[in-house]
C-alpha atoms as a PDB file:
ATOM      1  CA  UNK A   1      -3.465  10.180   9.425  1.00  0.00           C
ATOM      2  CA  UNK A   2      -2.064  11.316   6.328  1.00  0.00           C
ATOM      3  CA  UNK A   3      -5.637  12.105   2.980  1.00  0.00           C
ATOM      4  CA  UNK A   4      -4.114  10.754   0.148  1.00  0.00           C
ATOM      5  CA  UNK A   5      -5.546  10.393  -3.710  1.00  0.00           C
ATOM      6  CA  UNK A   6      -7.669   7.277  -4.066  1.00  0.00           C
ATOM      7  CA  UNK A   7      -7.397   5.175  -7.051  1.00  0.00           C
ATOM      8  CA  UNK A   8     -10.653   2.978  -6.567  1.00  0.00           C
ATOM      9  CA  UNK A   9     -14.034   3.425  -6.543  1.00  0.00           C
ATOM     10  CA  UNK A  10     -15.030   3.128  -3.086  1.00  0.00           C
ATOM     11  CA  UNK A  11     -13.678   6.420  -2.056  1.00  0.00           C
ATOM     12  CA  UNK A  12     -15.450   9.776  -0.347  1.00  0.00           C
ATOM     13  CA  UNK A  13     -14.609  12.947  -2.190  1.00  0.00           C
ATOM     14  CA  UNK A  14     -11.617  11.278  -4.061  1.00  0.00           C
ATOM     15  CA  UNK A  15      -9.401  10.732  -1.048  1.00  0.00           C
ATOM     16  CA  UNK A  16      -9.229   7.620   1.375  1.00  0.00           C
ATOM     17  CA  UNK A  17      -7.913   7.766   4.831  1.00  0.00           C
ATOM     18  CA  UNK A  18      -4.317   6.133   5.051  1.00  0.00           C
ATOM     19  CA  UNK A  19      -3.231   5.550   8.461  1.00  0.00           C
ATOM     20  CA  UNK A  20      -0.248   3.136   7.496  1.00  0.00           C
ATOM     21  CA  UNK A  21       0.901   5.406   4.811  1.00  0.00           C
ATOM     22  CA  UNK A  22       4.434   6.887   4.382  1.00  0.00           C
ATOM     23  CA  UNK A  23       5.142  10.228   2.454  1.00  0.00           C
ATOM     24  CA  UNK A  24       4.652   8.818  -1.357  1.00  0.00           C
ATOM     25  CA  UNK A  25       2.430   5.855  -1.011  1.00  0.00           C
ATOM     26  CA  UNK A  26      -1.239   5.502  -1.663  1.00  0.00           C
ATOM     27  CA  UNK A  27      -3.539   2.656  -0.185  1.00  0.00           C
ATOM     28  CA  UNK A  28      -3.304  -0.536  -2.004  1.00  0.00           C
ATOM     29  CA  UNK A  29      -6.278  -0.557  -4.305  1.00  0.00           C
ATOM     30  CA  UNK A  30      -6.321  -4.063  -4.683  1.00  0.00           C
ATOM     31  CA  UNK A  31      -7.085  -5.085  -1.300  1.00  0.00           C
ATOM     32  CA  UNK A  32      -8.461  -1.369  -0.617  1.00  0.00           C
ATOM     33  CA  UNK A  33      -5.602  -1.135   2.831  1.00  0.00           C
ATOM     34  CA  UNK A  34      -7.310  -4.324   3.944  1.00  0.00           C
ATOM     35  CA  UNK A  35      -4.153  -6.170   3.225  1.00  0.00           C
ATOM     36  CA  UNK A  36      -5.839  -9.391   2.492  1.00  0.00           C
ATOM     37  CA  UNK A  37      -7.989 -10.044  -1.025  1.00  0.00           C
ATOM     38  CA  UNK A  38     -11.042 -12.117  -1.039  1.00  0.00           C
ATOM     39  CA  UNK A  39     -10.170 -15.593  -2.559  1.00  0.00           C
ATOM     40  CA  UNK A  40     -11.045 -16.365  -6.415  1.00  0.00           C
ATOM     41  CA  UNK A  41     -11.363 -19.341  -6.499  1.00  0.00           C
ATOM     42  CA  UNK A  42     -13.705 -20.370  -4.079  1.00  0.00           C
ATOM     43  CA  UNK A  43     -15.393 -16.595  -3.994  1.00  0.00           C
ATOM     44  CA  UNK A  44     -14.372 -16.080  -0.799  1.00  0.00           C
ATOM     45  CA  UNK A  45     -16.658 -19.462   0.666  1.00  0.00           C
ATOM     46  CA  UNK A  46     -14.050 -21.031   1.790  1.00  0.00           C
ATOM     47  CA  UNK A  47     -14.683 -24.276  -0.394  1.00  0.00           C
ATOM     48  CA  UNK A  48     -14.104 -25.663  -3.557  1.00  0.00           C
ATOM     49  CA  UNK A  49     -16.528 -26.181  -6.387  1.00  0.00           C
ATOM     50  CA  UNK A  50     -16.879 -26.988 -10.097  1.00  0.00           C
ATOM     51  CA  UNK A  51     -19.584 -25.042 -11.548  1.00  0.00           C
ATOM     52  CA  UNK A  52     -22.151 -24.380  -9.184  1.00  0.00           C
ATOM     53  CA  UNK A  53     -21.718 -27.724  -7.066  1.00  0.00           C
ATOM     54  CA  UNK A  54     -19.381 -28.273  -4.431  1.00  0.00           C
ATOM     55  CA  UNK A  55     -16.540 -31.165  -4.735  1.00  0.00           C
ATOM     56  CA  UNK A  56     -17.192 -33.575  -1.578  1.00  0.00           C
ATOM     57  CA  UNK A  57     -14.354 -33.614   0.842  1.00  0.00           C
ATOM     58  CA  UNK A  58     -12.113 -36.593  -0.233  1.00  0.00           C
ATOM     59  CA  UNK A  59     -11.710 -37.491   3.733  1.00  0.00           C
ATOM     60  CA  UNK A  60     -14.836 -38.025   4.871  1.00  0.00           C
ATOM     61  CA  UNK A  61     -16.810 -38.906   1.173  1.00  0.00           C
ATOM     62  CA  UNK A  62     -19.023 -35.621   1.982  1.00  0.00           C
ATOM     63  CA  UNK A  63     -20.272 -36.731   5.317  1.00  0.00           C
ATOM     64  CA  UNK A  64     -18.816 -34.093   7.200  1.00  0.00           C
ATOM     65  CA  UNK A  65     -18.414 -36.630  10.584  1.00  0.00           C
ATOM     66  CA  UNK A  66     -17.324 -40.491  10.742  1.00  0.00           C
ATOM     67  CA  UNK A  67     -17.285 -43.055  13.036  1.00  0.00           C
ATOM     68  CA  UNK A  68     -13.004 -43.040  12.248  1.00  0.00           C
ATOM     69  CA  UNK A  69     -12.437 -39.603  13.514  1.00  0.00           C
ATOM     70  CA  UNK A  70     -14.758 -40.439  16.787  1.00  0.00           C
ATOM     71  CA  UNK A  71     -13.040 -40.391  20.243  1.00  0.00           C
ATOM     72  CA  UNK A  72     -14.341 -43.883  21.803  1.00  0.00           C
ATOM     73  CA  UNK A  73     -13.092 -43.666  25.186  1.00  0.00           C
ATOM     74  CA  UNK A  74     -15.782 -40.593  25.359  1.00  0.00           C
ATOM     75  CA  UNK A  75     -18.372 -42.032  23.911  1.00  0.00           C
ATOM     76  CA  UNK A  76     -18.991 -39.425  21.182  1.00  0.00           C
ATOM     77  CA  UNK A  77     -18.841 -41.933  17.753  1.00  0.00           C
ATOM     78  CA  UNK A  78     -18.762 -38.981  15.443  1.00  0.00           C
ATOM     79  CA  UNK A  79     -16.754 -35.744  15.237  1.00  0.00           C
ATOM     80  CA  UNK A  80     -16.988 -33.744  12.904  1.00  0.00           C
ATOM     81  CA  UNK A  81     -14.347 -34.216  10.013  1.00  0.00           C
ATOM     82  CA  UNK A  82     -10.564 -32.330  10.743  1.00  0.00           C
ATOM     83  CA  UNK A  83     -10.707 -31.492   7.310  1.00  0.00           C
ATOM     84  CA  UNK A  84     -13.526 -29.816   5.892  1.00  0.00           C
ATOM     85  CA  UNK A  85     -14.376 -28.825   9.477  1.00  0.00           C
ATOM     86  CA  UNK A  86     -17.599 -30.824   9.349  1.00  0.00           C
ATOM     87  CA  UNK A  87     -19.141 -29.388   6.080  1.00  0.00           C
ATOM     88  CA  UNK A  88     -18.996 -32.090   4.113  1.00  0.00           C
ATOM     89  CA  UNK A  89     -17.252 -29.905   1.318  1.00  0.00           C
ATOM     90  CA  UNK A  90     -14.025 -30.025   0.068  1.00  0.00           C
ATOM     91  CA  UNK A  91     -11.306 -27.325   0.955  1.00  0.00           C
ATOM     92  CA  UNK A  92     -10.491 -24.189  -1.636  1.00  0.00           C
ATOM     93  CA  UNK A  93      -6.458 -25.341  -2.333  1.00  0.00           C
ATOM     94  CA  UNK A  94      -5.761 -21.996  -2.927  1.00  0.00           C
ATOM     95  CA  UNK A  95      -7.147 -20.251   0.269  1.00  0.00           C
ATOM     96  CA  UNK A  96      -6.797 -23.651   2.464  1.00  0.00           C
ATOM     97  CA  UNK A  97     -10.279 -22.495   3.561  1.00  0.00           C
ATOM     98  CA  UNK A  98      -9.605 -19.364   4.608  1.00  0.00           C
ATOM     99  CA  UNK A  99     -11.831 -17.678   2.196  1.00  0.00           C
ATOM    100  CA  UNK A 100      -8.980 -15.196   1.469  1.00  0.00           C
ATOM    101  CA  UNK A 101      -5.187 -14.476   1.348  1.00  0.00           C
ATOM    102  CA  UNK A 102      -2.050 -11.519   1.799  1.00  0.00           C
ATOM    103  CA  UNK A 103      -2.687  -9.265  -1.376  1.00  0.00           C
ATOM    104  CA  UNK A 104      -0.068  -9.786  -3.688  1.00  0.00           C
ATOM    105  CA  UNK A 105      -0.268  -6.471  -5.023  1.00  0.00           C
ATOM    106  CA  UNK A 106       0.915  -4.930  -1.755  1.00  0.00           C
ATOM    107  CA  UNK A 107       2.378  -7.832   0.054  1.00  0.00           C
ATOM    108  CA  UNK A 108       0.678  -7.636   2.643  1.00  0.00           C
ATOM    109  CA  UNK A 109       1.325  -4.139   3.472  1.00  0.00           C
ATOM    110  CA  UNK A 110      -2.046  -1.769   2.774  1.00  0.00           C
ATOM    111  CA  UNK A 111      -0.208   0.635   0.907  1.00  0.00           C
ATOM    112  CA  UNK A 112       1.854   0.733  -2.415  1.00  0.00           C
ATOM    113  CA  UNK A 113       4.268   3.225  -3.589  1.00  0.00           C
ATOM    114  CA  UNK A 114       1.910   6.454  -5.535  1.00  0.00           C
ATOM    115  CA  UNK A 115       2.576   6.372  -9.156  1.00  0.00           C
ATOM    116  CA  UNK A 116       2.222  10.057  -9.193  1.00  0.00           C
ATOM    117  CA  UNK A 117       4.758  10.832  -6.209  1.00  0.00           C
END
């Protein structure tokens, strides 16, 4: 485990811990060697929302179940809805609900090449 500079503000003493780090790279201080960044968009919720209201799913008309996606034979009438997993709330496009995605910065990597070395 290689102590390396730290460009970001959430280090101890100036230095970070860089265990996937080669000779001349630095932790990614976008995603801070998480390798995935928190999603804009949807803030890292995981849904989408104009303002400060959510956009009803378009599947299910913000009912989060249905009689349509019910299995019959079992007698359960209502599932929740495949899509917005039952939240009634549509799905962040960019993040497809996942509340974040690979950091571009680093592609998915943790570390970046060190400016400085």
């Amino acid at each position: 485990m290689a102590e390396i500079k730290c460009p970001n503000r959430d280090c101890v003493h100036g230095q970070v811990p860089c265990h996937d780090c080669s000779y001349g790279e630095i932790t990614c201080p976008d995603c801070r060697g998480n390798k995935d960044v928190q999603c804009p968009d949807c803030r890292g919720d995981g849904y989408f929302a104009r303002g400060a209201e959510y956009e009803a799913c378009t599947h299910c008309g913000g009912k989060g179940s249905g009689l349509q996606f019910g299995d019959f034979t079992k007698g359960t009438g209502r599932v929740p809805c495949p899509d917005c997993k039952g939240s009634g709330k549509k799905t962040c496009p960019r993040c497809h609900g996942h509340q974040k995605y690979t950091c571009h910065v680093c592609d998915g990597t943790g570390h970046v090449p060190d400016p400085n070395g």
